[in-house]
N, C-alpha and C. Protein backbone atom coordinates (compact mmCIF):
# COMPACT_ATOMS: atom_id res chain seq x y z
N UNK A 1 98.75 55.63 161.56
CA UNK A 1 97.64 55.14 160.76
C UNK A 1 96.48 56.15 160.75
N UNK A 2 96.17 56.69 162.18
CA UNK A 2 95.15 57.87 162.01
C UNK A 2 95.36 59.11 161.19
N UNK A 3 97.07 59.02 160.95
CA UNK A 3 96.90 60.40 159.96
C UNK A 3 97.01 60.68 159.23
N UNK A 4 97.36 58.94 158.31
CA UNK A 4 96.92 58.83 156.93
C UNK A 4 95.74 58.97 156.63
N UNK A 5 94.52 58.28 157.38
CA UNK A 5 93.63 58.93 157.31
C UNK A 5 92.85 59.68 157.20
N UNK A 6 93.55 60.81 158.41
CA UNK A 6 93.22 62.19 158.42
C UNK A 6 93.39 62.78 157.08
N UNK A 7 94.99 62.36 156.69
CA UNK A 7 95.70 63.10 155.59
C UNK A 7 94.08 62.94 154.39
N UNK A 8 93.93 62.00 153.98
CA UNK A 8 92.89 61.34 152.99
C UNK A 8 91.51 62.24 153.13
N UNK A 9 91.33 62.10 154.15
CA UNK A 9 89.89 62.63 154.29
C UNK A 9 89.98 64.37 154.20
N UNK A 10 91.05 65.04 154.67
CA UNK A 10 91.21 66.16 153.98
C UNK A 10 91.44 66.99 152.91
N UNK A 11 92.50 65.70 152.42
CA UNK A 11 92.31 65.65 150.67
C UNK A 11 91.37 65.76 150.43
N UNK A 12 90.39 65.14 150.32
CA UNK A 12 89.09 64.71 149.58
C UNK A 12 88.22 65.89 149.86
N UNK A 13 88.32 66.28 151.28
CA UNK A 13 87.51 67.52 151.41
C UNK A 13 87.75 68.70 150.54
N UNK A 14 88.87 68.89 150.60
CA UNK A 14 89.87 70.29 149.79
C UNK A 14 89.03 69.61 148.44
N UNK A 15 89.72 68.45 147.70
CA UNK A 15 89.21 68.85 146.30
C UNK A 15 87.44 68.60 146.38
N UNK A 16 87.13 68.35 147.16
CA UNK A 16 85.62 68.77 146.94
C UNK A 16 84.97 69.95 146.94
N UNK A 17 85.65 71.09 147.66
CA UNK A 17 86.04 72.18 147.89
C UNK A 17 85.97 73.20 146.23
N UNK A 18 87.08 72.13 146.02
CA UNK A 18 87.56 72.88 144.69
C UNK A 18 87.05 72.43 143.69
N UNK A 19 86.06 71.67 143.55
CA UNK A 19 85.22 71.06 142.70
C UNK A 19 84.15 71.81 142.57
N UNK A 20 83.47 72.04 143.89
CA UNK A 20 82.31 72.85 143.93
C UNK A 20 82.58 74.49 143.74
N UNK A 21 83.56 74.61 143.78
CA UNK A 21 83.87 76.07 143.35
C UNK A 21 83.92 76.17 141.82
N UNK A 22 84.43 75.36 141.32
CA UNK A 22 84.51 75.41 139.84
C UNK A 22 83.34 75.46 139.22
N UNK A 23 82.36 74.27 139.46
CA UNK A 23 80.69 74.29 139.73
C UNK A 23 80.14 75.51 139.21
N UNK A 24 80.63 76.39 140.93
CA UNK A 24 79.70 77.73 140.74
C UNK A 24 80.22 78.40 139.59
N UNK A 25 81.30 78.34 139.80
CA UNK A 25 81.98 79.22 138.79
C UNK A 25 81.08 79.71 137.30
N UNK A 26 81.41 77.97 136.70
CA UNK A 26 80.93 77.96 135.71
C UNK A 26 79.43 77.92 135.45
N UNK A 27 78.22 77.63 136.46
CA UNK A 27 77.38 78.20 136.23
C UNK A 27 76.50 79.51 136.16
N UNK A 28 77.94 79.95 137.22
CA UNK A 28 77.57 82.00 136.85
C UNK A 28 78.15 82.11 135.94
N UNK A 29 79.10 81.52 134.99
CA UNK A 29 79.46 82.19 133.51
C UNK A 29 78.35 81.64 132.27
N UNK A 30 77.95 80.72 132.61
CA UNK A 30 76.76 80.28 131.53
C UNK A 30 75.78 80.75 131.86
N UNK A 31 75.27 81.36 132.67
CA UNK A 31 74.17 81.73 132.97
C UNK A 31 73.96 83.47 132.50
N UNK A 32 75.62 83.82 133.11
CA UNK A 32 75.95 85.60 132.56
C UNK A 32 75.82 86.01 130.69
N UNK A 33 76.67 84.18 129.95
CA UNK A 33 76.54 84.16 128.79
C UNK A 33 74.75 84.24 128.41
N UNK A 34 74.23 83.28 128.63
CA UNK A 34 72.58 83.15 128.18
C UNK A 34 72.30 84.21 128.29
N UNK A 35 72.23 85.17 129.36
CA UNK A 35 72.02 86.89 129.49
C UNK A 35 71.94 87.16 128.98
N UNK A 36 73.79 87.26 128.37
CA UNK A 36 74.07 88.37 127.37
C UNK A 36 73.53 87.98 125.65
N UNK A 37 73.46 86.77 125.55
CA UNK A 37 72.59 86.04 124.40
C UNK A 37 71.81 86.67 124.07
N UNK A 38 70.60 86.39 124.94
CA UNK A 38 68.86 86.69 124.86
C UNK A 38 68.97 88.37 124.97
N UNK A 39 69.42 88.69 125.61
CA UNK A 39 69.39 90.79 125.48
C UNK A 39 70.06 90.82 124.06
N UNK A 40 70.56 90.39 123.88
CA UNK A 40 71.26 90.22 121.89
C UNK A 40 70.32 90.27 121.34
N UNK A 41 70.04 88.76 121.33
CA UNK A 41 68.85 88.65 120.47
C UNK A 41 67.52 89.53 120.85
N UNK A 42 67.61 90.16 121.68
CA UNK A 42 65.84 90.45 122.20
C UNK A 42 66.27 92.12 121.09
N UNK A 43 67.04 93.17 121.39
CA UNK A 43 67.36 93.84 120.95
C UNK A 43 67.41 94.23 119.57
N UNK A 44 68.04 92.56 118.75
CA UNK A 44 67.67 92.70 117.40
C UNK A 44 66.82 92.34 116.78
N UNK A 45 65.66 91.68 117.28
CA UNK A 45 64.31 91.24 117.06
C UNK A 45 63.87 92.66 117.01
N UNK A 46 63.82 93.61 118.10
CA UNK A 46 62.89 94.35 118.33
C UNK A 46 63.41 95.47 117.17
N UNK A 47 64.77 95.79 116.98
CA UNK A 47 64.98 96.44 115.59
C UNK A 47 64.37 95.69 114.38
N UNK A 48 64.22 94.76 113.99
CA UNK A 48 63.82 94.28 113.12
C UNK A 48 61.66 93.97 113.09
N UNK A 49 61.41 94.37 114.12
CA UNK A 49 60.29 94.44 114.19
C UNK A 49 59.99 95.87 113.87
N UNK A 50 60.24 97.03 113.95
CA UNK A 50 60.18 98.14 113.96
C UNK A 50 60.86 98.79 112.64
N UNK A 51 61.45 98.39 112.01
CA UNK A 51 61.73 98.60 110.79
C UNK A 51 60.58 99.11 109.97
């Protein structure tokens, strides 16, 4: 009985694990995207200001 338990509560750890990794994941790729966005756009503003 304790190691169904065990079994459970390690499950849960692991995919929490792997939950929060995904997390980061994807907020360093949205965050790398917005980057690369705004230097886009900042770049072609400033050509178009200078025109």
């Amino acid at each position: 009985m304790v190691s169904i338990q065990y079994n459970q509560h390690l499950h849960n750890a692991i995919i929490g694990i792997v939950m929060l990794v995904i997390a980061i994941l994807f907020i360093l790729y949205m965050g790398d995207s917005m980057v690369d966005s705004t230097r886009e756009f900042r770049n072609s503003y400033m050509q178009y200001l200078f025109k």
